[in-house]
PDB file of N, CA and C in Angstrom:
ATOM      1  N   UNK A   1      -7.310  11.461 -15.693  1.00  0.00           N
ATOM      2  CA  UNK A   1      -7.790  10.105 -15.812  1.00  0.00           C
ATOM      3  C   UNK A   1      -8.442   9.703 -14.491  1.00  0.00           C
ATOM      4  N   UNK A   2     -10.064   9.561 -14.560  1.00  0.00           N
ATOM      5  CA  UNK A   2     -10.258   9.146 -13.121  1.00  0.00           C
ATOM      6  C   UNK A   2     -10.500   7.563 -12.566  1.00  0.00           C
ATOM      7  N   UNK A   3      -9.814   7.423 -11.441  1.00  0.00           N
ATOM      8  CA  UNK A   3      -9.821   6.288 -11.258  1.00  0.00           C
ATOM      9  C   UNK A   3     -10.897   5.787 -10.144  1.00  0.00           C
ATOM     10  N   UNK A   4     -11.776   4.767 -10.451  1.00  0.00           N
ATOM     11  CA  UNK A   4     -12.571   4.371  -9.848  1.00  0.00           C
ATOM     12  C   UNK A   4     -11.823   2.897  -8.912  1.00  0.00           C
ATOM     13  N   UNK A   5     -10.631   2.456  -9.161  1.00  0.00           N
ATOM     14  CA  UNK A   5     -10.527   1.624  -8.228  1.00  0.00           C
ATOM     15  C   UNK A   5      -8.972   0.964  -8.403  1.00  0.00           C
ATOM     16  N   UNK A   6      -8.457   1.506  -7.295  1.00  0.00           N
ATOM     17  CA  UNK A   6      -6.720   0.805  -7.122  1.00  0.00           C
ATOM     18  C   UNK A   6      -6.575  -0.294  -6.743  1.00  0.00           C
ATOM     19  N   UNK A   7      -5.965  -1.276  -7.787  1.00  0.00           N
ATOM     20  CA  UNK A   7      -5.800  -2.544  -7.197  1.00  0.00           C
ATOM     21  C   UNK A   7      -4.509  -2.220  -6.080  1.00  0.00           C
ATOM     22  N   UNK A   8      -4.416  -3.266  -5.294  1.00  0.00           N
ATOM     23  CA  UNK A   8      -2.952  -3.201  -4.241  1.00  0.00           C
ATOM     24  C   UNK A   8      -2.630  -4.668  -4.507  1.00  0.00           C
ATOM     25  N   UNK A   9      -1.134  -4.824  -5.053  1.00  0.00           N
ATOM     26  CA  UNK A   9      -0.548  -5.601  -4.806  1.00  0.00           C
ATOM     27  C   UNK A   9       0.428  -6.043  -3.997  1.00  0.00           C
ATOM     28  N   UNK A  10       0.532  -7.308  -3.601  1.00  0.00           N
ATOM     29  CA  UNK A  10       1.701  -8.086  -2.653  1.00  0.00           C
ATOM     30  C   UNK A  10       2.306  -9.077  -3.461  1.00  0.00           C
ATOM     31  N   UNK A  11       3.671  -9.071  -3.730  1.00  0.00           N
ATOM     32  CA  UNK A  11       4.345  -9.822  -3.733  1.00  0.00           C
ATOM     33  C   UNK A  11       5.229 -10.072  -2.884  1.00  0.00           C
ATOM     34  N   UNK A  12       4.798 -11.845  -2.374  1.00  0.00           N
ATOM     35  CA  UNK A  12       5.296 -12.474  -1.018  1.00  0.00           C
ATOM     36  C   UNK A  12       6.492 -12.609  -0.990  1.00  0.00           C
ATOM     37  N   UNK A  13       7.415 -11.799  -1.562  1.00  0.00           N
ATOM     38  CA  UNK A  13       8.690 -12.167  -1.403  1.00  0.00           C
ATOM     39  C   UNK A  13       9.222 -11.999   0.136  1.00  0.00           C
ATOM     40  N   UNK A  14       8.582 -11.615   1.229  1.00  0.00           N
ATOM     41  CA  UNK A  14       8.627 -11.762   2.384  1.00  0.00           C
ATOM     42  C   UNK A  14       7.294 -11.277   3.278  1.00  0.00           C
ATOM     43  N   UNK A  15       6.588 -12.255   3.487  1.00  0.00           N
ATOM     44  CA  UNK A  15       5.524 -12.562   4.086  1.00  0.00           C
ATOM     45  C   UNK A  15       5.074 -12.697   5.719  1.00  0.00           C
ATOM     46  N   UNK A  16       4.060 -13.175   6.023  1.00  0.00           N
ATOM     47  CA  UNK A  16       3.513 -13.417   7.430  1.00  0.00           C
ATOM     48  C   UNK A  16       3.320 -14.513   7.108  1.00  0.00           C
ATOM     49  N   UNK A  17       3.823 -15.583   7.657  1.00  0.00           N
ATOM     50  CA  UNK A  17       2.957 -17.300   7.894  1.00  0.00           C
ATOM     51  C   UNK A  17       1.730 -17.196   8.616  1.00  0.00           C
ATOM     52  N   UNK A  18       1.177 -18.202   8.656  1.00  0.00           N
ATOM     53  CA  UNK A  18      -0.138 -18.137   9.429  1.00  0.00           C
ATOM     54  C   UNK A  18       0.229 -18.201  11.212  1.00  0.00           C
ATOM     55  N   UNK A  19       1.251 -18.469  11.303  1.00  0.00           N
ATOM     56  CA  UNK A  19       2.245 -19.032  12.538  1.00  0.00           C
ATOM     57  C   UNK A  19       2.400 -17.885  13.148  1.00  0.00           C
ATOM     58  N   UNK A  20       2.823 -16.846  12.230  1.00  0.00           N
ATOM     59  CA  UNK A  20       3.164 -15.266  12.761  1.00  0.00           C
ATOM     60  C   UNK A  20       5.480 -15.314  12.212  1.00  0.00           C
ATOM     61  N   UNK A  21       5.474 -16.252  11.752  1.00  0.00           N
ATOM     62  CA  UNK A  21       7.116 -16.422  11.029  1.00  0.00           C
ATOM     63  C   UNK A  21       6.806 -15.772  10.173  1.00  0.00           C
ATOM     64  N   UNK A  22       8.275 -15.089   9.754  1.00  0.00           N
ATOM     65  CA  UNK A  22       8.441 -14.176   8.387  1.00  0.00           C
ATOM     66  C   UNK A  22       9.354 -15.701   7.914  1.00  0.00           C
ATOM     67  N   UNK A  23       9.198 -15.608   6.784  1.00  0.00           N
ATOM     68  CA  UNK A  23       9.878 -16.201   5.745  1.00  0.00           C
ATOM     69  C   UNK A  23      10.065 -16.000   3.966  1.00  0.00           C
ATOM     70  N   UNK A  24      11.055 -16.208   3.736  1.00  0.00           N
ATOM     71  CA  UNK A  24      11.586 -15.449   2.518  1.00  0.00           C
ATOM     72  C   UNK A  24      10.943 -16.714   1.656  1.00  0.00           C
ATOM     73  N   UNK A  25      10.310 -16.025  -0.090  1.00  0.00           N
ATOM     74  CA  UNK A  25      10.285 -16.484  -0.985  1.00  0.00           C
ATOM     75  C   UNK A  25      11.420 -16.688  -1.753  1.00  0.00           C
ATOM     76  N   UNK A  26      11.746 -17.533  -2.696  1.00  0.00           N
ATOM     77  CA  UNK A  26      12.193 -17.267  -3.960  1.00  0.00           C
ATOM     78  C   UNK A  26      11.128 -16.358  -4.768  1.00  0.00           C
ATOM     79  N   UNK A  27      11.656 -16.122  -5.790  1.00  0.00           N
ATOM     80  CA  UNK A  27      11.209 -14.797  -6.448  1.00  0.00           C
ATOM     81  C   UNK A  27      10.100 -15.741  -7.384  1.00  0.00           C
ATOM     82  N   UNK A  28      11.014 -16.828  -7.893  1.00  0.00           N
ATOM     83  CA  UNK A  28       9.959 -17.815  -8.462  1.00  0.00           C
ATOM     84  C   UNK A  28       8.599 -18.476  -7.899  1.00  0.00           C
ATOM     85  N   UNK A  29       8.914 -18.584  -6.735  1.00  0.00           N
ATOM     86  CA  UNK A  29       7.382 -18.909  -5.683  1.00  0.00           C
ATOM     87  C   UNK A  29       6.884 -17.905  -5.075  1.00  0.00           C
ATOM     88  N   UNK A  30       6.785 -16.459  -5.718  1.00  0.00           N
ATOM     89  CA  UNK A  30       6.369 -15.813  -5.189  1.00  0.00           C
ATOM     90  C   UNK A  30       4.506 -15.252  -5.946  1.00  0.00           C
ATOM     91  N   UNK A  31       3.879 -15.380  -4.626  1.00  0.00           N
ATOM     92  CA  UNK A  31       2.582 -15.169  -4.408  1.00  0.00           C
ATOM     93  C   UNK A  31       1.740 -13.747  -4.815  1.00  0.00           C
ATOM     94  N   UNK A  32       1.148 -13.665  -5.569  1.00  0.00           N
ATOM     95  CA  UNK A  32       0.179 -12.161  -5.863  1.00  0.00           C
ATOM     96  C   UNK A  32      -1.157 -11.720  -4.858  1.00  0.00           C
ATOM     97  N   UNK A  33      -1.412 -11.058  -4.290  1.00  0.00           N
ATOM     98  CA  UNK A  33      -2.542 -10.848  -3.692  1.00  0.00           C
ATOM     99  C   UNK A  33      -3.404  -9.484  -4.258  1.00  0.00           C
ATOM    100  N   UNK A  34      -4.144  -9.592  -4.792  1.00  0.00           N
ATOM    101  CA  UNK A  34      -4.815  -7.949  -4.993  1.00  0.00           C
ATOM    102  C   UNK A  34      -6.128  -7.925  -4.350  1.00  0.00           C
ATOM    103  N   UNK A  35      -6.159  -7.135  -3.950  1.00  0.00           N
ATOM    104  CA  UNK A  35      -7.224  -6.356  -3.579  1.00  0.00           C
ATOM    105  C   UNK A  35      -7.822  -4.918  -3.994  1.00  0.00           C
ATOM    106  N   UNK A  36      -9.161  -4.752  -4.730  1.00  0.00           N
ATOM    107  CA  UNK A  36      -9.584  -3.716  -5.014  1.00  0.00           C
ATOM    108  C   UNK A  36     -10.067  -2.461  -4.183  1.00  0.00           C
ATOM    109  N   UNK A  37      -9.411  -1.600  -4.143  1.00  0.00           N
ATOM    110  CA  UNK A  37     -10.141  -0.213  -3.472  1.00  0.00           C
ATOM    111  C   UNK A  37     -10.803   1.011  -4.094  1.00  0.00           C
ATOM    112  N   UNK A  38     -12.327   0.747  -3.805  1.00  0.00           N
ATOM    113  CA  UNK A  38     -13.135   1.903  -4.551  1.00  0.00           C
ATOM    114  C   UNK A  38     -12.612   3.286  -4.156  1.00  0.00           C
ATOM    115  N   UNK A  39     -12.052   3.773  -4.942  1.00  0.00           N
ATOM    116  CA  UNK A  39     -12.034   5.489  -4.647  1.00  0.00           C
ATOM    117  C   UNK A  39     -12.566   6.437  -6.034  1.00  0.00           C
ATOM    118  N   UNK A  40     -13.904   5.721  -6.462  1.00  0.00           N
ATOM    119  CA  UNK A  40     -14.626   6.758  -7.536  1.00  0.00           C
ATOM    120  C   UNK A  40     -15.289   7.709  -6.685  1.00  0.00           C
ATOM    121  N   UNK A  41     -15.748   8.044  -5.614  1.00  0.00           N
ATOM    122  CA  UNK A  41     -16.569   8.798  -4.861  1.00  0.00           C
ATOM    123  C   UNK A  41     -15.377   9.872  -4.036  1.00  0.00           C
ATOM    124  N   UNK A  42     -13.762   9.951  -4.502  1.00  0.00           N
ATOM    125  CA  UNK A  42     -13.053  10.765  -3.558  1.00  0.00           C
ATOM    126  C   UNK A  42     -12.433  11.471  -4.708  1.00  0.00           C
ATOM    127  N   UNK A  43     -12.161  13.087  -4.537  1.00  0.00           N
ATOM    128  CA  UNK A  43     -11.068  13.551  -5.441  1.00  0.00           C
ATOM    129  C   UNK A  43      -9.618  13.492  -4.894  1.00  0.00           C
ATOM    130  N   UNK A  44      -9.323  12.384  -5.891  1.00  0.00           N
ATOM    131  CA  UNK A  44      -7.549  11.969  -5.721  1.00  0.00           C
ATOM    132  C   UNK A  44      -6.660  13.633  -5.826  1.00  0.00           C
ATOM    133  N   UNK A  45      -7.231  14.546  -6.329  1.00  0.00           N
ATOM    134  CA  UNK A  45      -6.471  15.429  -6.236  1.00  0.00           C
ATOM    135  C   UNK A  45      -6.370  16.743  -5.279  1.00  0.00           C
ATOM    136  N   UNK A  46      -7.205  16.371  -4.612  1.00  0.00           N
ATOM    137  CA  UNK A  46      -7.824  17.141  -3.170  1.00  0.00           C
ATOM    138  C   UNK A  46      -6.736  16.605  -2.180  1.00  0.00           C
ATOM    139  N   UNK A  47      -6.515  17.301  -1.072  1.00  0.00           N
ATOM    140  CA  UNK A  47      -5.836  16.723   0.393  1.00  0.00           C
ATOM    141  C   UNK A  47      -7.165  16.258   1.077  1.00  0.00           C
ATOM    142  N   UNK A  48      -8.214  16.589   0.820  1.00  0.00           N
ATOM    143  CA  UNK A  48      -9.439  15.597   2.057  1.00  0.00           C
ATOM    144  C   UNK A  48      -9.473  14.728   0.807  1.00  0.00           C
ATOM    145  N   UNK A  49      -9.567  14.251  -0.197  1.00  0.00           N
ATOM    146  CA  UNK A  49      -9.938  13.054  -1.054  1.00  0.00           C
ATOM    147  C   UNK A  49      -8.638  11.810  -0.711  1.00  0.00           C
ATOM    148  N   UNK A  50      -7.798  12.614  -0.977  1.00  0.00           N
ATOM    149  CA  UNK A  50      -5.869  11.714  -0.939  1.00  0.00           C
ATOM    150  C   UNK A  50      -6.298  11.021   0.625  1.00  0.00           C
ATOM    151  N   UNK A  51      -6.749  11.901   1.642  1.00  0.00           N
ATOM    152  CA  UNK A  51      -6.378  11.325   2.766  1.00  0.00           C
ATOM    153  C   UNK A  51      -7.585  10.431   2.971  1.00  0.00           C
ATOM    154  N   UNK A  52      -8.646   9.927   2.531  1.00  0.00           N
ATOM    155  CA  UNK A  52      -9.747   9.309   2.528  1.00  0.00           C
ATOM    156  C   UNK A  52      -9.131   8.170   2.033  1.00  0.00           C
ATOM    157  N   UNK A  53      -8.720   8.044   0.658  1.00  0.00           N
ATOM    158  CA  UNK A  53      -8.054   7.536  -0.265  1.00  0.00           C
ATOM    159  C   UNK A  53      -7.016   6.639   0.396  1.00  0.00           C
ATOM    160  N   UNK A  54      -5.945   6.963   0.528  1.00  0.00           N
ATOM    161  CA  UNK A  54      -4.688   6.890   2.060  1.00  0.00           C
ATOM    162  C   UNK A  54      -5.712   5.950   2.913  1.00  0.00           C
ATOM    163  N   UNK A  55      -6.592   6.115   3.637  1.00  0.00           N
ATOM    164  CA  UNK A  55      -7.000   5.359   4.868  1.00  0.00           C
ATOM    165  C   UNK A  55      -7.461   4.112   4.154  1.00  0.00           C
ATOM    166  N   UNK A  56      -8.142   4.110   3.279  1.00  0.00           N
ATOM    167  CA  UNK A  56      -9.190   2.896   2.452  1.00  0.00           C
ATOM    168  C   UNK A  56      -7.801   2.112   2.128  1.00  0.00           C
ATOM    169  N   UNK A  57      -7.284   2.696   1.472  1.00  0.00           N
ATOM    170  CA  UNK A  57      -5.682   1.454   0.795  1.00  0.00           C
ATOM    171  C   UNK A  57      -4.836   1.283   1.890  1.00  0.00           C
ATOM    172  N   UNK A  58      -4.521   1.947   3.238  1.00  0.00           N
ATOM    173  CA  UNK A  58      -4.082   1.418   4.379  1.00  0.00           C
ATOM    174  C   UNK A  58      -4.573   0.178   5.316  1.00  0.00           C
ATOM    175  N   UNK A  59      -5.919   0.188   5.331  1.00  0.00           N
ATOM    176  CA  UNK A  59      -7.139  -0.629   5.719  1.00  0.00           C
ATOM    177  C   UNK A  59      -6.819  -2.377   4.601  1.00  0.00           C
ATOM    178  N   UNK A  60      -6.980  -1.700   3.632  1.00  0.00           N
ATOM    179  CA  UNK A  60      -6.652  -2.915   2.592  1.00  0.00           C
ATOM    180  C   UNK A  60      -5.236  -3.099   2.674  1.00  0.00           C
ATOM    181  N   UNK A  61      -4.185  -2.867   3.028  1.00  0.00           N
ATOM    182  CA  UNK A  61      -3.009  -3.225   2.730  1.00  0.00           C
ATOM    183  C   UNK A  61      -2.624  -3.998   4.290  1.00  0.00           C
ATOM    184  N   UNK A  62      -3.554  -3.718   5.152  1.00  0.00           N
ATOM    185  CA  UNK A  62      -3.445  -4.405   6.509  1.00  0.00           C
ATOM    186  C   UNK A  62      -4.028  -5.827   6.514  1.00  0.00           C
ATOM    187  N   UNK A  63      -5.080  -5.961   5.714  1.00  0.00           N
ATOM    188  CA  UNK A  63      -5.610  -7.354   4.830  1.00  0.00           C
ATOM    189  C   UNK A  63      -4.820  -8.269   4.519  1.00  0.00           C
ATOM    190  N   UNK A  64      -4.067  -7.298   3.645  1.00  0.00           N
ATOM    191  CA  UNK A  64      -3.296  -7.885   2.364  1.00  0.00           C
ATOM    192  C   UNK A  64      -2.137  -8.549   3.498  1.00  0.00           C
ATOM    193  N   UNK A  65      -1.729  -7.899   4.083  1.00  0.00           N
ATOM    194  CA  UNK A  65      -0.755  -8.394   5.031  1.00  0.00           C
ATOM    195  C   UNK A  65      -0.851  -9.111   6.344  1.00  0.00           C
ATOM    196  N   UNK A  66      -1.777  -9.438   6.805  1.00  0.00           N
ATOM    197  CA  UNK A  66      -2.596 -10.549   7.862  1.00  0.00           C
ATOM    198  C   UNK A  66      -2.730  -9.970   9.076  1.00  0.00           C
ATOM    199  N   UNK A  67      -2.856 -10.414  10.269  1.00  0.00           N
ATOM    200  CA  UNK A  67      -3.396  -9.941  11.405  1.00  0.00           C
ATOM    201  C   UNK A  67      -2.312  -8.582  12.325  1.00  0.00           C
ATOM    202  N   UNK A  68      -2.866  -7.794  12.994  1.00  0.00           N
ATOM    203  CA  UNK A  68      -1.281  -7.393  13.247  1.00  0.00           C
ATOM    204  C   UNK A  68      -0.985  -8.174  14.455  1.00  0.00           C
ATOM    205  N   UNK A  69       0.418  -8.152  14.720  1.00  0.00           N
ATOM    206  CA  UNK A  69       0.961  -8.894  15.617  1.00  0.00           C
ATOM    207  C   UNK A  69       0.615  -7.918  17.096  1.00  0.00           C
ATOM    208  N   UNK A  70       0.405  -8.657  18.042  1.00  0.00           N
ATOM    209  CA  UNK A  70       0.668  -7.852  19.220  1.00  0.00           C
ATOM    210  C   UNK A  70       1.720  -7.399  19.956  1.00  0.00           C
ATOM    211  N   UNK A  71       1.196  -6.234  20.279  1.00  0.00           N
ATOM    212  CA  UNK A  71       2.835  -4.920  20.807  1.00  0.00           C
ATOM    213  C   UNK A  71       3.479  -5.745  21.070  1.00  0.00           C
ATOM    214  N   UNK A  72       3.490  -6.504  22.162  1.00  0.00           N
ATOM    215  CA  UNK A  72       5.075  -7.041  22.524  1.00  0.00           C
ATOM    216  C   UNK A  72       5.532  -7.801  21.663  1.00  0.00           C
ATOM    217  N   UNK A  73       5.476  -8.678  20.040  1.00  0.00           N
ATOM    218  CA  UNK A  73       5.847  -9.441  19.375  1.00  0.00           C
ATOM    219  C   UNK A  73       6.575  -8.178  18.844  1.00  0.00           C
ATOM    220  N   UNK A  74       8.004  -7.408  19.330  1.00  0.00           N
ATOM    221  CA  UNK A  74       8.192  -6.775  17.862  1.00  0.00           C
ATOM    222  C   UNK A  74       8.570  -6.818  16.868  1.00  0.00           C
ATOM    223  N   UNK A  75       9.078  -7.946  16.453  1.00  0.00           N
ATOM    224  CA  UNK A  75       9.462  -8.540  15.813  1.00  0.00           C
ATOM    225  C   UNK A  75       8.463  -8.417  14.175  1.00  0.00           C
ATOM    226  N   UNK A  76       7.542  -9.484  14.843  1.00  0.00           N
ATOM    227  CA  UNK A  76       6.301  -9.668  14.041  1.00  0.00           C
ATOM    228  C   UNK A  76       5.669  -8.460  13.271  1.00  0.00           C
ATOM    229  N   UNK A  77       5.023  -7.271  14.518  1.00  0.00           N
ATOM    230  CA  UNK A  77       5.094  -6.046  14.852  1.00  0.00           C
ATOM    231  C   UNK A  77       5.886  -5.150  13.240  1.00  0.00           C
ATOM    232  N   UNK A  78       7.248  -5.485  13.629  1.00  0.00           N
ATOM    233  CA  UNK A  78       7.730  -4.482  12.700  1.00  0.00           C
ATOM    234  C   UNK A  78       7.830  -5.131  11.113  1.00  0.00           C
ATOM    235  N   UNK A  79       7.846  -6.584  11.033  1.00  0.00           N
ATOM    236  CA  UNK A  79       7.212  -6.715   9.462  1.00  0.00           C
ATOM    237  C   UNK A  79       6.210  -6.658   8.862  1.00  0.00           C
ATOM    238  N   UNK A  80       4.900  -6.565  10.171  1.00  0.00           N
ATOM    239  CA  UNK A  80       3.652  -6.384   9.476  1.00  0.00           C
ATOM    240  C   UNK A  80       3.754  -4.948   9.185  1.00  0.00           C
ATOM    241  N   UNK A  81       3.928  -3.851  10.060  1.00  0.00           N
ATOM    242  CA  UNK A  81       3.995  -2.599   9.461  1.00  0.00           C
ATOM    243  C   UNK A  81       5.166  -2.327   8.380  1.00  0.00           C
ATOM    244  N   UNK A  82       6.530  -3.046   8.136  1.00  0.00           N
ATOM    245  CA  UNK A  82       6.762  -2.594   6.735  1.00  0.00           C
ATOM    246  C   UNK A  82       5.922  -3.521   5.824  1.00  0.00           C
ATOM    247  N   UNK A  83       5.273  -4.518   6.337  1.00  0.00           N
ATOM    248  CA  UNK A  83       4.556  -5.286   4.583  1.00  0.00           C
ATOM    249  C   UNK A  83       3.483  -4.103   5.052  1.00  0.00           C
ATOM    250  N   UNK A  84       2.755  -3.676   5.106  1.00  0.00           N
ATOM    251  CA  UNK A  84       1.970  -2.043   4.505  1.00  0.00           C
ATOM    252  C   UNK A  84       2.204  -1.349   4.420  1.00  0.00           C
ATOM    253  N   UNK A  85       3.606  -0.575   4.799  1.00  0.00           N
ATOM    254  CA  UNK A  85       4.238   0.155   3.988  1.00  0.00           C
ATOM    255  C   UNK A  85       4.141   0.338   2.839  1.00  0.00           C
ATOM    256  N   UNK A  86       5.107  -0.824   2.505  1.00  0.00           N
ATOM    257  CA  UNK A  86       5.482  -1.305   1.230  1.00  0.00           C
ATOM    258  C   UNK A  86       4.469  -1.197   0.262  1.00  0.00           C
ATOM    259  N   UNK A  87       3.544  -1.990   0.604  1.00  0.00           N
ATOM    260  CA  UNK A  87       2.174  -2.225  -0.082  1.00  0.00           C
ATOM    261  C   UNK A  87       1.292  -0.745  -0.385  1.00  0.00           C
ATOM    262  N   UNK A  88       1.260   0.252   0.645  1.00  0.00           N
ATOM    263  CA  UNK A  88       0.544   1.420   0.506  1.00  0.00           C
ATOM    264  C   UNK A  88       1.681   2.154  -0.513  1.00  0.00           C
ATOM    265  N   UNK A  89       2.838   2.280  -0.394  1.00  0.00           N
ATOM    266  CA  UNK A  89       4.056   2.922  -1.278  1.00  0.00           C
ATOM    267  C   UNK A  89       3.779   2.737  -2.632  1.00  0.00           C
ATOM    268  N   UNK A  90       3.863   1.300  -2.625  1.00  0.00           N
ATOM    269  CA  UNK A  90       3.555   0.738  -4.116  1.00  0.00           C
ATOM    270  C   UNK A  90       2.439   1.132  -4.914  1.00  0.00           C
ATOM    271  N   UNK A  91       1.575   1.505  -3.971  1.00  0.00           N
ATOM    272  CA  UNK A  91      -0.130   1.455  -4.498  1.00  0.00           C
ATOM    273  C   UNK A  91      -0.004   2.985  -4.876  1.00  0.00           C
ATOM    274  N   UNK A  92       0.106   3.543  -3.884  1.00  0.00           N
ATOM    275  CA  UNK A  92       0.315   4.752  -3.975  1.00  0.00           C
ATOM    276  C   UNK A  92       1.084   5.637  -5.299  1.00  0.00           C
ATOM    277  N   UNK A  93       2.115   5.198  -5.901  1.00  0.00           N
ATOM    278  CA  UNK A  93       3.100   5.451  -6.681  1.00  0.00           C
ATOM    279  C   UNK A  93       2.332   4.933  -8.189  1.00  0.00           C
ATOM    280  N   UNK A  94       1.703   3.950  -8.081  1.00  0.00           N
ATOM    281  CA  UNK A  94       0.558   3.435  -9.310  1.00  0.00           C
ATOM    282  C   UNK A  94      -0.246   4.388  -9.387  1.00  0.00           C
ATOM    283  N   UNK A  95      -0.860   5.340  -8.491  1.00  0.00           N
ATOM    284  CA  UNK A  95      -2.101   6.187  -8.662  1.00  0.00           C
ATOM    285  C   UNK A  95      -1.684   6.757  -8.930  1.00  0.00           C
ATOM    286  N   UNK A  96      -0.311   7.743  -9.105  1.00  0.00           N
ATOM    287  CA  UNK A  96      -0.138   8.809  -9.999  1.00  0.00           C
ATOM    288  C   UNK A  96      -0.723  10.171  -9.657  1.00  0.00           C
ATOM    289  N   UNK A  97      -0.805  10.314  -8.365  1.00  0.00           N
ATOM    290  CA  UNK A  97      -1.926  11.365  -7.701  1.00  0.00           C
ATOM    291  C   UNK A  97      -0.495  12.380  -7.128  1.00  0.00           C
ATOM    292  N   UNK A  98      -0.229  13.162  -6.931  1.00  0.00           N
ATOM    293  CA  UNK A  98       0.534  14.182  -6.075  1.00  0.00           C
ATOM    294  C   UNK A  98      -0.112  14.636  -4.789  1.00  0.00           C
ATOM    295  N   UNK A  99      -1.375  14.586  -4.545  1.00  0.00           N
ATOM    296  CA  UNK A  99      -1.857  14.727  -3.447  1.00  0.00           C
ATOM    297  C   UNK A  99      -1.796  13.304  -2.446  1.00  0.00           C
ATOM    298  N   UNK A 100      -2.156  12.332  -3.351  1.00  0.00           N
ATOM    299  CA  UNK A 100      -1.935  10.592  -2.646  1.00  0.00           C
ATOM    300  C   UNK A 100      -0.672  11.015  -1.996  1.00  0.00           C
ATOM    301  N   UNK A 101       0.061  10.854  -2.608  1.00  0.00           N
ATOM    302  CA  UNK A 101       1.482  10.917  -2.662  1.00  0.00           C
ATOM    303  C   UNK A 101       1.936  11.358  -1.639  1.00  0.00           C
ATOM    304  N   UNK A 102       1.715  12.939  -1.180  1.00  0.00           N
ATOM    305  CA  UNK A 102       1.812  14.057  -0.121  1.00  0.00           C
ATOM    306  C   UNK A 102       0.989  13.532   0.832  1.00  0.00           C
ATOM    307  N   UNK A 103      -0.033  12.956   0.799  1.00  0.00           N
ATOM    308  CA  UNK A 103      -0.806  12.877   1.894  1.00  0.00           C
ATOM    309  C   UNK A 103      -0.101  10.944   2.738  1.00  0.00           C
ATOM    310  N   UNK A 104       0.499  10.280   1.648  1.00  0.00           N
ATOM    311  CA  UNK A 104       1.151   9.071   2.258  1.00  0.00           C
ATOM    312  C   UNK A 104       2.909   9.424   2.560  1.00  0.00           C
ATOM    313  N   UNK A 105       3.222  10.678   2.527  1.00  0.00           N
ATOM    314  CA  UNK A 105       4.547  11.118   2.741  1.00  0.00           C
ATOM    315  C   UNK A 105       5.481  10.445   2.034  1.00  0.00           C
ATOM    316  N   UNK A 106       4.905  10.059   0.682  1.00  0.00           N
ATOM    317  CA  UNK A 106       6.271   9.706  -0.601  1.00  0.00           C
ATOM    318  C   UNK A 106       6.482  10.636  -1.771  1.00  0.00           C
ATOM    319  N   UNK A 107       7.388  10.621  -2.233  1.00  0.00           N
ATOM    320  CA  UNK A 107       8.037  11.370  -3.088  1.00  0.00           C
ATOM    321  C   UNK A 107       7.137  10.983  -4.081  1.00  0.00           C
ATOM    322  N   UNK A 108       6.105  11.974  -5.087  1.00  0.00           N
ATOM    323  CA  UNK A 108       5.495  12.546  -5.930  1.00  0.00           C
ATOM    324  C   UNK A 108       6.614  11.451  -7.515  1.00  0.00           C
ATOM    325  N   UNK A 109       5.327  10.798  -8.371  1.00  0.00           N
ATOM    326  CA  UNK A 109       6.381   9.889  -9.517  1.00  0.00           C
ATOM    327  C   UNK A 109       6.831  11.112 -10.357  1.00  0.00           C
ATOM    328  N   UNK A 110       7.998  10.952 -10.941  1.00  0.00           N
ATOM    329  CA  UNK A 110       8.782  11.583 -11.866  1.00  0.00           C
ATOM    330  C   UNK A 110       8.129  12.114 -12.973  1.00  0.00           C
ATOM    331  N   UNK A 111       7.486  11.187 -13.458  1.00  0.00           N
ATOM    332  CA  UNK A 111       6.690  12.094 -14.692  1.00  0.00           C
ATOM    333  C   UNK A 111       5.355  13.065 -13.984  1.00  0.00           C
ATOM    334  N   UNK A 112       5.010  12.880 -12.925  1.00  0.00           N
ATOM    335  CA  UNK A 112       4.080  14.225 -12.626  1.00  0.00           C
ATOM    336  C   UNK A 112       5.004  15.354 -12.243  1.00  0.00           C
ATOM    337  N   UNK A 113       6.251  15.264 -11.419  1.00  0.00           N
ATOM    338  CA  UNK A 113       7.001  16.435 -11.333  1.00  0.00           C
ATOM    339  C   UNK A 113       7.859  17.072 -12.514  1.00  0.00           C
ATOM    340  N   UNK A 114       7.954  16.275 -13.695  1.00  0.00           N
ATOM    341  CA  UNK A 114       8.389  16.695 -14.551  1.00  0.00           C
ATOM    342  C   UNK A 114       7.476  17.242 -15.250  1.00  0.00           C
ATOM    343  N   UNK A 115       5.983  17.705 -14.859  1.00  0.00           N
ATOM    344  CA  UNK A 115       4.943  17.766 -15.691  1.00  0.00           C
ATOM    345  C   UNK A 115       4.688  19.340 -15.056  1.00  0.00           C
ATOM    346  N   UNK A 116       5.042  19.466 -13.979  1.00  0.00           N
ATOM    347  CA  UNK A 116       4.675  20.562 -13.071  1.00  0.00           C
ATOM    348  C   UNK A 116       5.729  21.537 -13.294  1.00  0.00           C
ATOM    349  N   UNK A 117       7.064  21.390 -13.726  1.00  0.00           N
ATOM    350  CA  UNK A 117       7.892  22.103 -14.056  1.00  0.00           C
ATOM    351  C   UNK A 117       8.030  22.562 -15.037  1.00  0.00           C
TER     352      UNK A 117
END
């Protein structure tokens, strides 16, 4: 199935204020953000496509998650890099790619390894 474009989602259940504060949602006030990433021009199943792939939805998931904080905030610092984590994990695990997957150092989804065996 080829995919011409991964949405990335955020749900703000713990966010960046504009302030640079983390603060917790309720689950009920919680916020959607997507952003589209073209990857019709990369093979998702290649290691040079995955890792092209990988940089474009890292790039967007740094968006998605607001400015980064500067080194000495580490605070700030270390929730902006898990909100893209999170966000690249998630995205990642939607594409269904084994090379994505390997090339963002997460565990490959269940139904492709059950597919390979």
């Amino acid at each position: 199935m080829p995919r011409t474009i991964l949405p990335l989602l955020l749900a703000s259940a713990v966010g960046l204020s504009a302030a640079g504060i983390a603060t917790a949602a309720p689950a009920s006030d919680a916020e959607t953000t997507t952003v589209r990433v073209r990857v019709a021009d990369v093979d998702l199943s290649s290691e040079a496509g995955a890792r092209v792939a990988l940089r474009r939805i890292t790039r967007a998931a740094g968006t998605i998650c607001g400015d980064e904080a500067d080194s000495r905030d580490l605070q700030r610092r270390a929730l902006f890099q898990a909100c893209v984590r999170g966000v690249v994990d998630e995205t990642v695990a939607s594409a269904h790619s084994p090379a994505l997957a390997a090339a963002a150092g997460v565990p490959a989804p269940a139904s492709t390894l059950a597919a390979a065996n």
